[in-house]
Structures are given as C-alpha cells and as structure tokens.
PDB file of N, CA and C in Angstrom:
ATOM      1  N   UNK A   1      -2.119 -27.960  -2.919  1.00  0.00           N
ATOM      2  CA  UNK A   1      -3.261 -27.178  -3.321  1.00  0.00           C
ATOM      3  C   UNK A   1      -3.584 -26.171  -2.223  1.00  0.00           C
ATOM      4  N   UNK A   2      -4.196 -25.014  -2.243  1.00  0.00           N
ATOM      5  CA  UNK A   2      -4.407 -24.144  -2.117  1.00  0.00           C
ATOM      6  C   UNK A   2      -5.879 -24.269  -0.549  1.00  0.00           C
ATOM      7  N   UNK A   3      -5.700 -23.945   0.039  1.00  0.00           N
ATOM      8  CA  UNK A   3      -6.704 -24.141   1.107  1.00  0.00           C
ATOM      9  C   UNK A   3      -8.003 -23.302   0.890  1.00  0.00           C
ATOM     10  N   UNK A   4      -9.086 -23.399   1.030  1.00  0.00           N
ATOM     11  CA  UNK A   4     -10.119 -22.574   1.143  1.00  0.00           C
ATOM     12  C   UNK A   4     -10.376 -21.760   2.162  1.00  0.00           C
ATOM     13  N   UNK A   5     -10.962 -20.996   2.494  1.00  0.00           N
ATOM     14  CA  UNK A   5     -11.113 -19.522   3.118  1.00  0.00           C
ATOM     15  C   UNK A   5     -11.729 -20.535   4.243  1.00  0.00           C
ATOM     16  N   UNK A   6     -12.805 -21.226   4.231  1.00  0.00           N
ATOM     17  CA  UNK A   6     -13.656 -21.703   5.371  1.00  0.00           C
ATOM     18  C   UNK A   6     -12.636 -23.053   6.201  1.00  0.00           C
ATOM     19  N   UNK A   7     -11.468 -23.600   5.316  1.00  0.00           N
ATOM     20  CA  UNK A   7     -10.543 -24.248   6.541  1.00  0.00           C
ATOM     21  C   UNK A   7      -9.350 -23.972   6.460  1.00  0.00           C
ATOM     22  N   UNK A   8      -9.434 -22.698   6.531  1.00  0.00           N
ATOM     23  CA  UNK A   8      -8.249 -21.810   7.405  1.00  0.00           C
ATOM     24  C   UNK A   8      -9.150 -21.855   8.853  1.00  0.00           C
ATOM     25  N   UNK A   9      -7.526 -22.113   9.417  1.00  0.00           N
ATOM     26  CA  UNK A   9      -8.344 -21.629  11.412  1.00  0.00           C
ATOM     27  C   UNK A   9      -8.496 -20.456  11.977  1.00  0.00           C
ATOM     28  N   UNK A  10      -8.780 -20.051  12.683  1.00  0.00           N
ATOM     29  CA  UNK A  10      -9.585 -18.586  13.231  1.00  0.00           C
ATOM     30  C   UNK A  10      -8.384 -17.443  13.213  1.00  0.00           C
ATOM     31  N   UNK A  11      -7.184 -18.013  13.627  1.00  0.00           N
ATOM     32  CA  UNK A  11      -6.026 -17.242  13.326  1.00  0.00           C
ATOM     33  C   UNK A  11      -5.510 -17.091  11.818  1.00  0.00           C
ATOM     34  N   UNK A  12      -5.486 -17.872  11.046  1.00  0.00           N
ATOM     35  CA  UNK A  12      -5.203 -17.825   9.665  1.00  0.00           C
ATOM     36  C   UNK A  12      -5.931 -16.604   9.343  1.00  0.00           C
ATOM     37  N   UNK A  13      -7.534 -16.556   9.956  1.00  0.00           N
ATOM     38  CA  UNK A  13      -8.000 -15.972   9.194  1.00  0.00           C
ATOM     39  C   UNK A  13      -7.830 -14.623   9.547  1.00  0.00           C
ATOM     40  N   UNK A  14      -7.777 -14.262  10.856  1.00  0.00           N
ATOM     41  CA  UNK A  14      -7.571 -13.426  11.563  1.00  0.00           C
ATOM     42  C   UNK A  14      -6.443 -12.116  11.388  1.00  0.00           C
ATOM     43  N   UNK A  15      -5.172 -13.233  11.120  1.00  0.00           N
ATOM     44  CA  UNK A  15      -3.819 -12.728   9.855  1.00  0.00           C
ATOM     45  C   UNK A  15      -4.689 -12.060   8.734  1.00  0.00           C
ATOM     46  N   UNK A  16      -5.091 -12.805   8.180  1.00  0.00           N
ATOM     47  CA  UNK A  16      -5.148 -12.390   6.683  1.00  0.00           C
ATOM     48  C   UNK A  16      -6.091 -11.360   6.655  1.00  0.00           C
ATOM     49  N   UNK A  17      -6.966 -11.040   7.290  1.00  0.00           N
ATOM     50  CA  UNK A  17      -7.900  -9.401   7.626  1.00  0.00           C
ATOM     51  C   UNK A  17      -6.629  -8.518   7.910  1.00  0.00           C
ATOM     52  N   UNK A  18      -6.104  -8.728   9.194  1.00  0.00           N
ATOM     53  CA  UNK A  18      -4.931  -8.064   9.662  1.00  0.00           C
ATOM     54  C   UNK A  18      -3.935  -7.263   8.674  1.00  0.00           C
ATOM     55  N   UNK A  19      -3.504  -8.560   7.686  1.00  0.00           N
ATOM     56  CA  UNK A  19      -2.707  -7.845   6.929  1.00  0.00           C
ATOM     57  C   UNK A  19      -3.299  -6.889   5.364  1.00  0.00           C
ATOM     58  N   UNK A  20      -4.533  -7.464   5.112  1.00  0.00           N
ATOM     59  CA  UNK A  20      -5.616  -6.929   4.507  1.00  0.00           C
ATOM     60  C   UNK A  20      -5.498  -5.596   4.763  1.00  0.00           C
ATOM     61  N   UNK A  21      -6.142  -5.780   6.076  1.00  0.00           N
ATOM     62  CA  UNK A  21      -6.471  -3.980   6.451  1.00  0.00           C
ATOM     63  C   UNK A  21      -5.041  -3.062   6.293  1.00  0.00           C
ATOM     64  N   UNK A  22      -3.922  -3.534   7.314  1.00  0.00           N
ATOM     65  CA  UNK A  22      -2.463  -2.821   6.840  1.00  0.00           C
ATOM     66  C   UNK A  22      -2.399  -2.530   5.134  1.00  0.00           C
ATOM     67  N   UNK A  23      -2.419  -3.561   4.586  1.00  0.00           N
ATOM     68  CA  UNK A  23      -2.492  -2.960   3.108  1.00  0.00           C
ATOM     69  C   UNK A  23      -2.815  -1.825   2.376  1.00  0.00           C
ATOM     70  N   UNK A  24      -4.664  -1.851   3.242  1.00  0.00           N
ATOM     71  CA  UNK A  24      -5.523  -1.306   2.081  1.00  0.00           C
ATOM     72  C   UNK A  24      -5.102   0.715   2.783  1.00  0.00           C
ATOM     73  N   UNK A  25      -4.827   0.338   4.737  1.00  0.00           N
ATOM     74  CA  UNK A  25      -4.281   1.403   5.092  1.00  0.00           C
ATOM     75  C   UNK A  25      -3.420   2.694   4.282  1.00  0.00           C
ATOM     76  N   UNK A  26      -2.120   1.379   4.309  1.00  0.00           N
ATOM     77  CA  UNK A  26      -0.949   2.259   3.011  1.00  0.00           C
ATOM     78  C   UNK A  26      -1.274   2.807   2.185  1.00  0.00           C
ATOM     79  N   UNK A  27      -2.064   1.586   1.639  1.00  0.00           N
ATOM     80  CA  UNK A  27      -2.699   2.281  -0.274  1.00  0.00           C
ATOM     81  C   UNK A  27      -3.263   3.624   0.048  1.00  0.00           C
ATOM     82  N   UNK A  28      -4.192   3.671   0.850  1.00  0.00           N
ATOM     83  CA  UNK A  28      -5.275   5.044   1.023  1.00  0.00           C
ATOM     84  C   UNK A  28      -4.267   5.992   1.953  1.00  0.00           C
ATOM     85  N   UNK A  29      -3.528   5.877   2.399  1.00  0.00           N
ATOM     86  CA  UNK A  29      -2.325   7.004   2.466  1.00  0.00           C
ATOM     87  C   UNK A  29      -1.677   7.735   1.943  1.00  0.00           C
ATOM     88  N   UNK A  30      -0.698   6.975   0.980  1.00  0.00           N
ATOM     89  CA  UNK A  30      -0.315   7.039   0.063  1.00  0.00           C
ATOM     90  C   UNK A  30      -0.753   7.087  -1.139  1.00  0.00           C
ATOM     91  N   UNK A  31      -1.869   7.239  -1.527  1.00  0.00           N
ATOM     92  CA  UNK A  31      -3.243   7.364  -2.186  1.00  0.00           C
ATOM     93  C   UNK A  31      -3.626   9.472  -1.708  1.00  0.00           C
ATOM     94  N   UNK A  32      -3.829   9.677  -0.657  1.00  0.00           N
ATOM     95  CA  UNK A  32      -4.079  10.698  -0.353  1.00  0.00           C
ATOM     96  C   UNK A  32      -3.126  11.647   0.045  1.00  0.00           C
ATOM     97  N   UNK A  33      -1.828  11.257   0.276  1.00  0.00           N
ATOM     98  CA  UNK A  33      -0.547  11.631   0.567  1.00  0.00           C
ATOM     99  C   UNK A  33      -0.171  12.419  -0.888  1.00  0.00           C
ATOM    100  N   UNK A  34      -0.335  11.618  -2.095  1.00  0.00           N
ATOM    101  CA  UNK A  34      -0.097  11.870  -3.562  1.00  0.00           C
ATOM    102  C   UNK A  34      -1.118  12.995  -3.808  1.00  0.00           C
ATOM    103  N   UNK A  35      -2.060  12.935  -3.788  1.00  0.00           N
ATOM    104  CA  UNK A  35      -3.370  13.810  -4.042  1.00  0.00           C
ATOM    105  C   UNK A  35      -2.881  14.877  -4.015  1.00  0.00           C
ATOM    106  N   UNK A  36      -3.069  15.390  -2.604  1.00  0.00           N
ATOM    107  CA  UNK A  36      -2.423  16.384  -1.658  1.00  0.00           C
ATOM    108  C   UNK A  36      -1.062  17.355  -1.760  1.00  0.00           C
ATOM    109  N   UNK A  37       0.010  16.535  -1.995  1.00  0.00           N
ATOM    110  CA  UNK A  37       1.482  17.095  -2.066  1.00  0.00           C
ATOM    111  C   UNK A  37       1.558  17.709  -3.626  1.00  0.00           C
ATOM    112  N   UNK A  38       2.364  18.602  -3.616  1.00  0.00           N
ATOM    113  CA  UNK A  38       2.613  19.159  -4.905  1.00  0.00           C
ATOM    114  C   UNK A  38       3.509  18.389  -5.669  1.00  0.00           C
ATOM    115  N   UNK A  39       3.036  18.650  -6.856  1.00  0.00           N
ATOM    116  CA  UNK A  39       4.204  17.487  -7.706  1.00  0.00           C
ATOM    117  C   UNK A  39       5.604  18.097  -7.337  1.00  0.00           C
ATOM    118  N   UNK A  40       5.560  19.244  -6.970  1.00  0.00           N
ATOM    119  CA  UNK A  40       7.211  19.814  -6.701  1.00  0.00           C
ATOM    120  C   UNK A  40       8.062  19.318  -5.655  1.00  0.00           C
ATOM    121  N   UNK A  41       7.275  18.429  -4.568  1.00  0.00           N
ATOM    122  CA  UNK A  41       7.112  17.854  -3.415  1.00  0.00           C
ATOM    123  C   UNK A  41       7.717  16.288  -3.593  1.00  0.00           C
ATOM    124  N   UNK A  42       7.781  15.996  -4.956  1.00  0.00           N
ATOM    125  CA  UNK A  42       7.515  14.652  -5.324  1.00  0.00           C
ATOM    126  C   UNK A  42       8.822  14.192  -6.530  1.00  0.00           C
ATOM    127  N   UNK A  43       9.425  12.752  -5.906  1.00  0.00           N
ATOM    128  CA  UNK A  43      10.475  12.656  -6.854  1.00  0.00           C
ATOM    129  C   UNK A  43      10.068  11.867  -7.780  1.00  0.00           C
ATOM    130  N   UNK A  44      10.364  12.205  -9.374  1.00  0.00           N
ATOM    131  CA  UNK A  44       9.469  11.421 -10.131  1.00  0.00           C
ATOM    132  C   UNK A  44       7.985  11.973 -10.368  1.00  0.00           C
ATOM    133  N   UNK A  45       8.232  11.108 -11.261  1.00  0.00           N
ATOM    134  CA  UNK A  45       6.346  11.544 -11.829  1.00  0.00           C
ATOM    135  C   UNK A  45       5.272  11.486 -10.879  1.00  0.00           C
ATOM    136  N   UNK A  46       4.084  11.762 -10.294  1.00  0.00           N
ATOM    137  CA  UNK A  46       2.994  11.353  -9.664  1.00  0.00           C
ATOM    138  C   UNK A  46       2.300  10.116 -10.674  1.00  0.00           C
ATOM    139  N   UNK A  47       2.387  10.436 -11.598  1.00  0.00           N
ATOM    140  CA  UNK A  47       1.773   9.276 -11.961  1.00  0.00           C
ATOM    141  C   UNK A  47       1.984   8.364 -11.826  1.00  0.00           C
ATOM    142  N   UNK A  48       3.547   7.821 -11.870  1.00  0.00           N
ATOM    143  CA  UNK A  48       4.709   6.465 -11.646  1.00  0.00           C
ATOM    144  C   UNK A  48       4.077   6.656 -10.620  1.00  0.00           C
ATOM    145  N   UNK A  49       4.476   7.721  -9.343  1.00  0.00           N
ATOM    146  CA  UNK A  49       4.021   6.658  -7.797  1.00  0.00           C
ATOM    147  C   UNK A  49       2.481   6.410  -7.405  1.00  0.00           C
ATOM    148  N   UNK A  50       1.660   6.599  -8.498  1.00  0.00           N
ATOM    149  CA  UNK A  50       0.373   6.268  -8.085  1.00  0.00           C
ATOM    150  C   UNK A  50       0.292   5.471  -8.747  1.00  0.00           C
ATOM    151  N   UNK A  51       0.693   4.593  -9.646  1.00  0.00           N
ATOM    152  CA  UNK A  51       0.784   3.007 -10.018  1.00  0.00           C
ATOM    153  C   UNK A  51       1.918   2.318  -9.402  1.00  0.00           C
ATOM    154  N   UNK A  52       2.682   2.876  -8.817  1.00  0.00           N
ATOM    155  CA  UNK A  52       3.403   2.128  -7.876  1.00  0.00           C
ATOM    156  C   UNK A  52       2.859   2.052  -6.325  1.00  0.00           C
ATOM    157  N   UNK A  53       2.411   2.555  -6.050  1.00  0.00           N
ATOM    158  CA  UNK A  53       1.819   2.224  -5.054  1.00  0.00           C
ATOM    159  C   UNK A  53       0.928   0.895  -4.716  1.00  0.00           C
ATOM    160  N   UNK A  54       0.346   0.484  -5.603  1.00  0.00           N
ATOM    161  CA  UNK A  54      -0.721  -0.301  -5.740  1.00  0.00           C
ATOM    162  C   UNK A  54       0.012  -1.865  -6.130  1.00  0.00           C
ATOM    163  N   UNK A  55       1.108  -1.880  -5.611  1.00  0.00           N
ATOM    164  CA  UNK A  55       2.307  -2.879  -5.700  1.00  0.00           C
ATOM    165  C   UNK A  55       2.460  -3.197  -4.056  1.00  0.00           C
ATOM    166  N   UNK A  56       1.735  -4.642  -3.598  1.00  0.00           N
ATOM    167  CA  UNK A  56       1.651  -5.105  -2.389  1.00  0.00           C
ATOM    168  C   UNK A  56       2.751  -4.312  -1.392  1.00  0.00           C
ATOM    169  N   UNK A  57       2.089  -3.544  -0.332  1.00  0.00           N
ATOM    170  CA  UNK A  57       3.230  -3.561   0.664  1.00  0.00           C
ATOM    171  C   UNK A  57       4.524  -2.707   0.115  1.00  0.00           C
ATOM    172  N   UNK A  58       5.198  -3.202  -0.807  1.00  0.00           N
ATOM    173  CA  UNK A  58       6.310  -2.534  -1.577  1.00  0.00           C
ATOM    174  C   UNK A  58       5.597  -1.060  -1.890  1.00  0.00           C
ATOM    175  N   UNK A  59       5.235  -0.714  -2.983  1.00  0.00           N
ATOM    176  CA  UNK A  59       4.750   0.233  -3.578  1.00  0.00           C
ATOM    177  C   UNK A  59       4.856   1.109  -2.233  1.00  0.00           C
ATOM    178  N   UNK A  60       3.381   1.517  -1.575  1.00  0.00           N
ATOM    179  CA  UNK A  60       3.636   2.477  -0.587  1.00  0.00           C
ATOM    180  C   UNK A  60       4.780   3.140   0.440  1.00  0.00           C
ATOM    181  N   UNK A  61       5.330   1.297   0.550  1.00  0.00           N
ATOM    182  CA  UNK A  61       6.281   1.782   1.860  1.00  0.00           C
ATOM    183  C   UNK A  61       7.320   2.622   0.703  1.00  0.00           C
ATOM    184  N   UNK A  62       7.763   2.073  -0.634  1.00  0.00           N
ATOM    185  CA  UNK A  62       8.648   2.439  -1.185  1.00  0.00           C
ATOM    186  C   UNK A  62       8.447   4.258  -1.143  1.00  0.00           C
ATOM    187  N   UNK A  63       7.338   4.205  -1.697  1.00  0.00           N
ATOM    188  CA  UNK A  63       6.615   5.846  -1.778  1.00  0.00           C
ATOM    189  C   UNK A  63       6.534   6.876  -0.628  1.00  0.00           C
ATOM    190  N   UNK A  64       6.886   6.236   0.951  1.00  0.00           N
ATOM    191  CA  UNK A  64       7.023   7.119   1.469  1.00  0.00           C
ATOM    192  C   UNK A  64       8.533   6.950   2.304  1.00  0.00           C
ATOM    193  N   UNK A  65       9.169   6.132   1.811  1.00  0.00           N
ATOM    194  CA  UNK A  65      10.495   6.149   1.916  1.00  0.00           C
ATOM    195  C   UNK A  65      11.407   7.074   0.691  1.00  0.00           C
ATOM    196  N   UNK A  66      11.003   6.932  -0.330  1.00  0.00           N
ATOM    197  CA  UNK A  66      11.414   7.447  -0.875  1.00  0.00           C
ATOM    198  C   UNK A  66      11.060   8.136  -2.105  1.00  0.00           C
ATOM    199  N   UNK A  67       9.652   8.264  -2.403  1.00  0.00           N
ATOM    200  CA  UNK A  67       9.241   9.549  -3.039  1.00  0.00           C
ATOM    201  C   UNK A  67       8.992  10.172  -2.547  1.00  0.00           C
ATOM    202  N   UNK A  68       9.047  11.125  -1.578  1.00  0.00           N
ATOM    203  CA  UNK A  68       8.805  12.369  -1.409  1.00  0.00           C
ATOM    204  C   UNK A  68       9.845  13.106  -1.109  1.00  0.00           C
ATOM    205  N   UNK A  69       9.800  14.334  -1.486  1.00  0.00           N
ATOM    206  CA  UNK A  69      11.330  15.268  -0.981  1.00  0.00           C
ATOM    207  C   UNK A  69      10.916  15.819   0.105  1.00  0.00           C
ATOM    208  N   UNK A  70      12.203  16.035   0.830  1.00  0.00           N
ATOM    209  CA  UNK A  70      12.136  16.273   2.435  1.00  0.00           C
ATOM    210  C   UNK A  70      12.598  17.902   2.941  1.00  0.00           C
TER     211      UNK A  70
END
C-alpha cells in the first residue's frame, strides 16, 4: 500500500517537491517556448506538442529535443 504524504521522511519529501518543481519548470517552458515560436519553427502540429508536453518529464524533454527546427 501506498504511503501517506505525512510518513514519508523529510527527504522523501524533499525529492518529491524537487522533482515537482523540475516538472512543472519544463511544462511552463515548453508551454511558453510553443506560444512564442512560429508554427514554421515547429515540427508537427503545435497542437500535438502542446498535449504532448503535459506527458510527465517525457513530453517536454521530447519537445525540445525534438520539436523544434534548428
């Protein structure tokens, strides 16, 4: 079963903000990265990579590995 938030230890919890924040980072990057760039800029639809993005970790890194043209 699944542990609760209050006995996780100070590091558990500490991680899980950590990787929280990295997350929500990407998203709003890549979130504003999309905004910004011209769709001409962009492989694929904008729309695909702005619902792909929002795919843990994957999504973004994928999106700036490899949607954008260089």
């Amino acid at each position: 079963m699944a542990k609760q938030w209050r006995e996780l230890s100070k590091g558990q919890r500490t991680a899980i903000g950590g990787l929280t924040g990295a997350q929500l980072a990407l998203l709003g990057a890549a979130l504003i990265d999309l905004q910004r760039r011209p769709a001409a800029e962009i492989k694929g639809s904008k729309r695909a990579w702005r619902a792909a993005v929002f795919v843990n970790f994957a999504g973004p890194l994928a999106y700036f590995a490899f949607g954008r043209k260089r």
